[in-house]
PDB file of N, CA and C in Angstrom:
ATOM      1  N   UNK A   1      -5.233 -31.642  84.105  1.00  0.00           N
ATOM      2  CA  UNK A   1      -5.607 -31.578  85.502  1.00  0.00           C
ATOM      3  C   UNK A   1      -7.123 -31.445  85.601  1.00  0.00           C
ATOM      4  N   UNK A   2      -7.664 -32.195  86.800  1.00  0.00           N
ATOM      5  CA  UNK A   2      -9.340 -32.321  86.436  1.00  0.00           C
ATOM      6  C   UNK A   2      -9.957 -33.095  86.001  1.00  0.00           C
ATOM      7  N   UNK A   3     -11.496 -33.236  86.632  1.00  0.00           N
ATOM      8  CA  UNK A   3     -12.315 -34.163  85.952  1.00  0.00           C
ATOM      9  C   UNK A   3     -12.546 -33.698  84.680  1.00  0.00           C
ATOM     10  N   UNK A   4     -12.260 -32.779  84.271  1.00  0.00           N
ATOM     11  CA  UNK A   4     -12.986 -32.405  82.808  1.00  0.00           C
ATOM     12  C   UNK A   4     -11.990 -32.439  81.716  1.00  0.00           C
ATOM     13  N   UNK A   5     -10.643 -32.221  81.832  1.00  0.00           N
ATOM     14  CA  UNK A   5      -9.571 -32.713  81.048  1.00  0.00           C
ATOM     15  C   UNK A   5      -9.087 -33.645  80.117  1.00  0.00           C
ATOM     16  N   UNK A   6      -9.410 -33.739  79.617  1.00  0.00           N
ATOM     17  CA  UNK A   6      -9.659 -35.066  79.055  1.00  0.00           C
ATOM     18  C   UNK A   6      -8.421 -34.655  78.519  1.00  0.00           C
ATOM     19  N   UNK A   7      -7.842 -36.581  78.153  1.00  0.00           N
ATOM     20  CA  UNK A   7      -6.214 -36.435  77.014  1.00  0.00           C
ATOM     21  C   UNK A   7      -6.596 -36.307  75.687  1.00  0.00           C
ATOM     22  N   UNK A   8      -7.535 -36.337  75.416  1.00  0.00           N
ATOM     23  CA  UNK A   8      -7.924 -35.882  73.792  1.00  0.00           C
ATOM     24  C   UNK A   8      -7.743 -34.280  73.723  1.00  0.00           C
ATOM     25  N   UNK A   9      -8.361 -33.598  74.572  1.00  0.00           N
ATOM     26  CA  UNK A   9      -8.183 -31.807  74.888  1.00  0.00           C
ATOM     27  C   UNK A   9      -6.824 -31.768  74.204  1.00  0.00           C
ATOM     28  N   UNK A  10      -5.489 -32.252  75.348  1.00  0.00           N
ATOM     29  CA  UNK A  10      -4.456 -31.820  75.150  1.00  0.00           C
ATOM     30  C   UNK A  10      -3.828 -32.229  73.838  1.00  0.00           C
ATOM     31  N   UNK A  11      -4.273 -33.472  73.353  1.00  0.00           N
ATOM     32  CA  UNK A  11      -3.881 -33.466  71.891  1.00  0.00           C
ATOM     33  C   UNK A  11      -4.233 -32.842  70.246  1.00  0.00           C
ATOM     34  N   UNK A  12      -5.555 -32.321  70.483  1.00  0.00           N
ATOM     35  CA  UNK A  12      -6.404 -31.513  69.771  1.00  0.00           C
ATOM     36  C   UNK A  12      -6.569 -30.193  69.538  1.00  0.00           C
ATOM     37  N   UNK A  13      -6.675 -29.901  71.129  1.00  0.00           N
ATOM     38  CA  UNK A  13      -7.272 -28.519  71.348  1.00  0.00           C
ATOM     39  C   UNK A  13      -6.560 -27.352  71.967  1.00  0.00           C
ATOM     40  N   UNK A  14      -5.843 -28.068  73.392  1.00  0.00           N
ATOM     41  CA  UNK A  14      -5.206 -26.986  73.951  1.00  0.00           C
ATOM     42  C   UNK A  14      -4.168 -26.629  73.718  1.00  0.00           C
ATOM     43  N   UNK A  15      -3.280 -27.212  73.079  1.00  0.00           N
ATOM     44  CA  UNK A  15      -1.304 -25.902  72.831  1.00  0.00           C
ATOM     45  C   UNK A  15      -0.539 -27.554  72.835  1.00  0.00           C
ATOM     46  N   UNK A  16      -0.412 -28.078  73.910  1.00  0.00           N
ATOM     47  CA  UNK A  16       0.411 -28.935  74.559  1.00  0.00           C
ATOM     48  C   UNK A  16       0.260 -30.429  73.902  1.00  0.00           C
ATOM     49  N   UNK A  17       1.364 -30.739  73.092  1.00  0.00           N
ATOM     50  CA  UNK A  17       1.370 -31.943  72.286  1.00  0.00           C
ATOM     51  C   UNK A  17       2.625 -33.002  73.411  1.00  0.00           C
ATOM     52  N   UNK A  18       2.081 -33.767  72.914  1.00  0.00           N
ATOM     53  CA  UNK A  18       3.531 -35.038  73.143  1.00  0.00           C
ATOM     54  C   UNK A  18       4.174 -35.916  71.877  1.00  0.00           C
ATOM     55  N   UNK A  19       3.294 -35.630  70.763  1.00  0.00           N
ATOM     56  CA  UNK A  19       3.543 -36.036  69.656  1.00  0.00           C
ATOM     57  C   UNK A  19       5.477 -35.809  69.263  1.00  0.00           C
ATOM     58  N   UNK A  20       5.999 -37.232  69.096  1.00  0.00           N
ATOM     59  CA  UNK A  20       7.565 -37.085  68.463  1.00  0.00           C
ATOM     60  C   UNK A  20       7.713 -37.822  67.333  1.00  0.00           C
ATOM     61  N   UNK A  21       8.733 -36.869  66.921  1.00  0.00           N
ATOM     62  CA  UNK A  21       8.918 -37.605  64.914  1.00  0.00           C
ATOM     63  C   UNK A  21       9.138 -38.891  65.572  1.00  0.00           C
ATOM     64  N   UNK A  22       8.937 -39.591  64.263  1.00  0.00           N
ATOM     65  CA  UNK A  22       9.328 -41.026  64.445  1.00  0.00           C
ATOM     66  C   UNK A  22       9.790 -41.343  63.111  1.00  0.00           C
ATOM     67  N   UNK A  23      10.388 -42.495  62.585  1.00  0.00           N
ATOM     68  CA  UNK A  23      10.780 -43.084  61.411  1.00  0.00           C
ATOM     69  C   UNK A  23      11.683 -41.967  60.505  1.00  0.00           C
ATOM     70  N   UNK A  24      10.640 -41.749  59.342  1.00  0.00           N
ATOM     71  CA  UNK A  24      11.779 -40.751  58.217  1.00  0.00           C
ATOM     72  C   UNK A  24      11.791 -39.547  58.881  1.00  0.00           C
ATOM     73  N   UNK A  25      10.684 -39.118  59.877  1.00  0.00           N
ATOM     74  CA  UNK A  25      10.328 -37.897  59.681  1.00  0.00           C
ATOM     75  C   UNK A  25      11.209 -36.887  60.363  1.00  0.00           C
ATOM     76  N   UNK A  26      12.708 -37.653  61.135  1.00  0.00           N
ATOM     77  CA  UNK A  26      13.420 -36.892  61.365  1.00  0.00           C
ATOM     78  C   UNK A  26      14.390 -36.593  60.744  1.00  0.00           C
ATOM     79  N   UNK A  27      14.001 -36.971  59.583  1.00  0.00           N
ATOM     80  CA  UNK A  27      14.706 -36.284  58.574  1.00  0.00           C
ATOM     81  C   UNK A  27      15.002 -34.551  58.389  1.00  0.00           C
ATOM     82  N   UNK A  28      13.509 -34.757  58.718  1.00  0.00           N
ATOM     83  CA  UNK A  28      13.074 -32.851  58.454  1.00  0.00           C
ATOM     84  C   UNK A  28      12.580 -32.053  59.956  1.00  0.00           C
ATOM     85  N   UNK A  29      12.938 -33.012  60.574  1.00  0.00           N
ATOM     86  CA  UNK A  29      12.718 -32.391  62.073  1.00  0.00           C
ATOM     87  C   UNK A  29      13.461 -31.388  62.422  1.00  0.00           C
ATOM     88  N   UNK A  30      13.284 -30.753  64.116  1.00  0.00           N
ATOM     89  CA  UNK A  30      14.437 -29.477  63.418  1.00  0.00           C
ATOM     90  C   UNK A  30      15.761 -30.034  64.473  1.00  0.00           C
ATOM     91  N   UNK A  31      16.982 -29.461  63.886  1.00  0.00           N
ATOM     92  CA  UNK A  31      18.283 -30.347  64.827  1.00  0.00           C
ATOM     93  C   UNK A  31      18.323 -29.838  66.067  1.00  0.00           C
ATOM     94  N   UNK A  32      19.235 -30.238  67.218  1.00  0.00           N
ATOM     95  CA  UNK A  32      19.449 -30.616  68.195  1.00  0.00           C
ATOM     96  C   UNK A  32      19.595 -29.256  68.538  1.00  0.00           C
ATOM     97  N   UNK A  33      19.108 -28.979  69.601  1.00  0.00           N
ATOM     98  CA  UNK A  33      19.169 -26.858  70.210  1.00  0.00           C
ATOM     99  C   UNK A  33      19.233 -27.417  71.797  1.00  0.00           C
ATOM    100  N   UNK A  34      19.316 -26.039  72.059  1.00  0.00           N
ATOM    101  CA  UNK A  34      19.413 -26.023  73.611  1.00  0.00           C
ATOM    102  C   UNK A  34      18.214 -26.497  74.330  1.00  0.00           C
ATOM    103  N   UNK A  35      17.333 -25.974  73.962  1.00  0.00           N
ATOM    104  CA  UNK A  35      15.761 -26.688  74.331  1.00  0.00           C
ATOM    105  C   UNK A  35      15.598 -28.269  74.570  1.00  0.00           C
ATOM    106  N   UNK A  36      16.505 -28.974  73.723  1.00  0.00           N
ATOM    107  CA  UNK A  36      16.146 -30.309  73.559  1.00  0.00           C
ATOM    108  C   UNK A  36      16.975 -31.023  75.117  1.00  0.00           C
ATOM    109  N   UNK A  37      17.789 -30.236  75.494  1.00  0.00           N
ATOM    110  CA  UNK A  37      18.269 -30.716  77.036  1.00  0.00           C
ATOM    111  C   UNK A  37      17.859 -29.967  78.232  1.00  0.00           C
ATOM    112  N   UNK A  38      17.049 -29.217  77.914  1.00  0.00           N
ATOM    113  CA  UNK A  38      15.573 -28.969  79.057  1.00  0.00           C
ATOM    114  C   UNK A  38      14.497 -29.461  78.999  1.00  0.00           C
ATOM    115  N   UNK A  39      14.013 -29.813  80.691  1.00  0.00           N
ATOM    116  CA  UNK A  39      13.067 -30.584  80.673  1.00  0.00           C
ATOM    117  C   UNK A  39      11.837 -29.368  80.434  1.00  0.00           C
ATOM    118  N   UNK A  40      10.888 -29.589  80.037  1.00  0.00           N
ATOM    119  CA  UNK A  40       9.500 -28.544  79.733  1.00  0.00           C
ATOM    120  C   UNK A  40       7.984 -29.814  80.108  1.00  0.00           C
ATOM    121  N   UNK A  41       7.662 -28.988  80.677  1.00  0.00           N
ATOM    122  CA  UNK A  41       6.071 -29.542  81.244  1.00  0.00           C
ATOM    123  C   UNK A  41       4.999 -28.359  81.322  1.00  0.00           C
ATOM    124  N   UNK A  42       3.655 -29.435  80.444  1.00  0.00           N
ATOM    125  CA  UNK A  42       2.524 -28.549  80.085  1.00  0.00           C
ATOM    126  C   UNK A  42       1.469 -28.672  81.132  1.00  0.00           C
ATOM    127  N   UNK A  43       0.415 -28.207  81.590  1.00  0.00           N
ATOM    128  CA  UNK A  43      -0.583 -28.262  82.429  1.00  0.00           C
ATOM    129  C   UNK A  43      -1.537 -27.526  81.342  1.00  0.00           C
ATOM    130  N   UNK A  44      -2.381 -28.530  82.000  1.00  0.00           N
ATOM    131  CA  UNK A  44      -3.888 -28.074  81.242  1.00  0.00           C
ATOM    132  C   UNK A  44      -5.317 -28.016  82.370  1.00  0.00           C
ATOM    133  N   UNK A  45      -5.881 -27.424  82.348  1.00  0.00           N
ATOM    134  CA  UNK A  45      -6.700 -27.442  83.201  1.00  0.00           C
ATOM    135  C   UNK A  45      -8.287 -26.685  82.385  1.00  0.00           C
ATOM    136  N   UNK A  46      -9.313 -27.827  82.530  1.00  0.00           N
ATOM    137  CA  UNK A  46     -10.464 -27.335  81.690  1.00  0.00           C
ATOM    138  C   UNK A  46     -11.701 -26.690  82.509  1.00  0.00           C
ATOM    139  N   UNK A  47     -12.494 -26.442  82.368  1.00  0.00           N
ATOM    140  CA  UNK A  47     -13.792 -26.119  83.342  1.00  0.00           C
ATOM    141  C   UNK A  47     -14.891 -26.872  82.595  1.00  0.00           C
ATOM    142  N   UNK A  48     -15.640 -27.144  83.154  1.00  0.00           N
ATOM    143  CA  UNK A  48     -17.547 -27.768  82.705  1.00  0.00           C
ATOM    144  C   UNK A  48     -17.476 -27.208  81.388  1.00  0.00           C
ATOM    145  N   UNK A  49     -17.562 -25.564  81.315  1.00  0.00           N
ATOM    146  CA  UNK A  49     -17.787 -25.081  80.127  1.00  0.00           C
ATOM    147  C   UNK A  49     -17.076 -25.328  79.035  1.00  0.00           C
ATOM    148  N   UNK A  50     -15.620 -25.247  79.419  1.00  0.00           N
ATOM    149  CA  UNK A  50     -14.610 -25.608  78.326  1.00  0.00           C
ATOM    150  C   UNK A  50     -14.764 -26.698  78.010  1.00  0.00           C
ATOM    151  N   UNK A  51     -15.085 -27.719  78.365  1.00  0.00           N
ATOM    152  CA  UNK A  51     -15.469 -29.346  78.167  1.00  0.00           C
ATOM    153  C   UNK A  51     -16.435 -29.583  77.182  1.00  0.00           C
ATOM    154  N   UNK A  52     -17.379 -28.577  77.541  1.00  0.00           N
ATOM    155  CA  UNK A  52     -18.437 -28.902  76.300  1.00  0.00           C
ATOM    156  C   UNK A  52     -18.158 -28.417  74.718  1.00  0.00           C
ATOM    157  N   UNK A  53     -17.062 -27.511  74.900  1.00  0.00           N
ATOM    158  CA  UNK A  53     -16.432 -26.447  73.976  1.00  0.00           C
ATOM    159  C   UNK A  53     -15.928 -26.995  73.276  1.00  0.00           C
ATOM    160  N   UNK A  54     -14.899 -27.569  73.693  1.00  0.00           N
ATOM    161  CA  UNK A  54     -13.311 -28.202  73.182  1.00  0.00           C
ATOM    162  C   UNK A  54     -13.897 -29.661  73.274  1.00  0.00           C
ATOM    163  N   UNK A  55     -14.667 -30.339  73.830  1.00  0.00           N
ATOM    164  CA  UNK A  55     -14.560 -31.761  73.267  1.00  0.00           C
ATOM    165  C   UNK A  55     -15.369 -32.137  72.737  1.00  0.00           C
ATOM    166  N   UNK A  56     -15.840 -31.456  71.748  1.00  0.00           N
ATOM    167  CA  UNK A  56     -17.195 -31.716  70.500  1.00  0.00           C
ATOM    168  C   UNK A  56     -15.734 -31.350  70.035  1.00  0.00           C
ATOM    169  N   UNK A  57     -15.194 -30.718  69.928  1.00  0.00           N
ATOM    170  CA  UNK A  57     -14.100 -30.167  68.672  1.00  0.00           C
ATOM    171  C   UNK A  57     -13.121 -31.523  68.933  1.00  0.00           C
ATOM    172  N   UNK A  58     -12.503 -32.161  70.004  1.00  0.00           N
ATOM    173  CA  UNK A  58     -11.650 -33.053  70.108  1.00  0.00           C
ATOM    174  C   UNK A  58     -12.199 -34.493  69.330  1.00  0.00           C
ATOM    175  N   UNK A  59     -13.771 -34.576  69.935  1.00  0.00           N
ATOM    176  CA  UNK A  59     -14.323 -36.053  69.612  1.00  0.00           C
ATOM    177  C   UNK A  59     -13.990 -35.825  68.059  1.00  0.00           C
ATOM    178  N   UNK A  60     -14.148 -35.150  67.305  1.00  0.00           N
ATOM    179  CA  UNK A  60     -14.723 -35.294  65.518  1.00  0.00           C
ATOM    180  C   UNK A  60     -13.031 -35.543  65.095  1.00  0.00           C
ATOM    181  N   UNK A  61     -12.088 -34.715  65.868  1.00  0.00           N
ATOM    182  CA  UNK A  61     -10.722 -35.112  64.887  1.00  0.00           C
ATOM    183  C   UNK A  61     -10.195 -35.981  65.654  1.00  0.00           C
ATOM    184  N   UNK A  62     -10.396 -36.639  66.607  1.00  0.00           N
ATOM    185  CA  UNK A  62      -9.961 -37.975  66.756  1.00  0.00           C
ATOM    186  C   UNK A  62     -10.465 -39.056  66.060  1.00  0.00           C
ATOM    187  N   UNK A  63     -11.931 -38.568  65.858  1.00  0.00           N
ATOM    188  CA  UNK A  63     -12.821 -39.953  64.976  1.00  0.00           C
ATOM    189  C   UNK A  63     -12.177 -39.854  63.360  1.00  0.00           C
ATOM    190  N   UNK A  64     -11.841 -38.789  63.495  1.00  0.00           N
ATOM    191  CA  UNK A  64     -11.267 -38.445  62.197  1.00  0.00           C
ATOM    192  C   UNK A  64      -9.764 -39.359  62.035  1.00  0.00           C
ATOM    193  N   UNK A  65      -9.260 -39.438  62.927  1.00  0.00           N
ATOM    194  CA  UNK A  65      -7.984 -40.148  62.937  1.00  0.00           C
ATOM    195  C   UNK A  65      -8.011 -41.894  63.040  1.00  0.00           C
ATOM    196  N   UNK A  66      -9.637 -42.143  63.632  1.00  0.00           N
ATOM    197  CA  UNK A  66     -10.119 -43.408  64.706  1.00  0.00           C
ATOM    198  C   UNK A  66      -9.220 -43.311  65.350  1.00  0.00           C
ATOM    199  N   UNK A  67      -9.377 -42.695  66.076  1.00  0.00           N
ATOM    200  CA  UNK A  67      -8.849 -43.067  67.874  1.00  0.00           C
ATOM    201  C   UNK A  67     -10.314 -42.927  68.427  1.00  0.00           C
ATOM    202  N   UNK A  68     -10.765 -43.982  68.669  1.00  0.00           N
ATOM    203  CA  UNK A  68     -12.537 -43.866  69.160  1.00  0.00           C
ATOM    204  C   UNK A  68     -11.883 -43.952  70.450  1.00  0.00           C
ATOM    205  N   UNK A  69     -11.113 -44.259  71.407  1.00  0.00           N
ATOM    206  CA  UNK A  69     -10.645 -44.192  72.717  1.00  0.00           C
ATOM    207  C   UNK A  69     -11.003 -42.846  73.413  1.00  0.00           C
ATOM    208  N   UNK A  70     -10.000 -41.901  72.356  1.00  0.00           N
ATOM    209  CA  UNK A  70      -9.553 -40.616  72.444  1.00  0.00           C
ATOM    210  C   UNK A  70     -11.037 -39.771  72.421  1.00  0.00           C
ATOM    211  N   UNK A  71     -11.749 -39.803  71.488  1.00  0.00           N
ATOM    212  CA  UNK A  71     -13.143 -39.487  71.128  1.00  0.00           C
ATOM    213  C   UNK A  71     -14.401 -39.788  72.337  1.00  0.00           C
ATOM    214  N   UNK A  72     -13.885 -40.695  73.054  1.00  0.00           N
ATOM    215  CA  UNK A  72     -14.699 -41.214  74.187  1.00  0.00           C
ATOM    216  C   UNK A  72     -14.163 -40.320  75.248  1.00  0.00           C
ATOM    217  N   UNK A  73     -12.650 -40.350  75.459  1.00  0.00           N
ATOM    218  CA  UNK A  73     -12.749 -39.455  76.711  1.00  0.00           C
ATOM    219  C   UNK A  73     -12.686 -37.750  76.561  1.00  0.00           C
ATOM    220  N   UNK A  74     -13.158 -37.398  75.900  1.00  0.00           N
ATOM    221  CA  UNK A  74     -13.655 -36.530  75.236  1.00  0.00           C
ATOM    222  C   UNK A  74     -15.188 -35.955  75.685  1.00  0.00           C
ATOM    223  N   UNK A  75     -15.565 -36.890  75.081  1.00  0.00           N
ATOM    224  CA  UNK A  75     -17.274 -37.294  75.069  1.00  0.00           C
ATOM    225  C   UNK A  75     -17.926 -37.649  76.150  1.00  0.00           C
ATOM    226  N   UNK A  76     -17.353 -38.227  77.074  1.00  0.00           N
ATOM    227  CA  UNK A  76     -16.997 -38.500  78.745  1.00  0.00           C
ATOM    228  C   UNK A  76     -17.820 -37.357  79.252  1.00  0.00           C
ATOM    229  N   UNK A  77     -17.470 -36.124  79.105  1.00  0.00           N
ATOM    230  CA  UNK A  77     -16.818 -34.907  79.714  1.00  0.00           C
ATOM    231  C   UNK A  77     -17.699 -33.718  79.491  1.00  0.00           C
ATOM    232  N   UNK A  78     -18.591 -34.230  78.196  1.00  0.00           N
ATOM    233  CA  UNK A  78     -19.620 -33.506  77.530  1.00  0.00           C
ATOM    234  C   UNK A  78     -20.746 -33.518  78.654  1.00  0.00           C
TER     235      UNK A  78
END
């Protein structure tokens, strides 16, 4: 939420992933619980300050990954 939010924040920095196994890796994922048939939603909300904070920390491990996208809106925000 916010101009300063960037989707790199929420994948990096703040708590709130969207990341899901994919391929083998649900192999070792964990099985099916009650959680998995509730819906759950994250909010993020940054300030000026937190922006400059968290997205020097977001830009480097996205570049780290190349997601230069991710690293930009990041860097945006700086």
């Amino acid at each position: 939420m916010g101009r300063f939010t960037a989707e790199a924040l929420g994948d990096y920095c703040a708590g709130p992933n969207h990341v899901l196994p994919t391929s083998s890796k649900a192999r070792y994922s964990s099985p099916l619980g009650v959680y998995d048939f509730q819906k759950r939603s994250s909010l993020i909300n940054c300030s000026a300050v937190g922006a400059q904070n968290l997205g020097k920390i977001a830009s480097v491990l996205a570049r780290g990954e190349s997601l230069t996208a991710h690293a930009r809106s990041a860097e945006f925000r700086i």
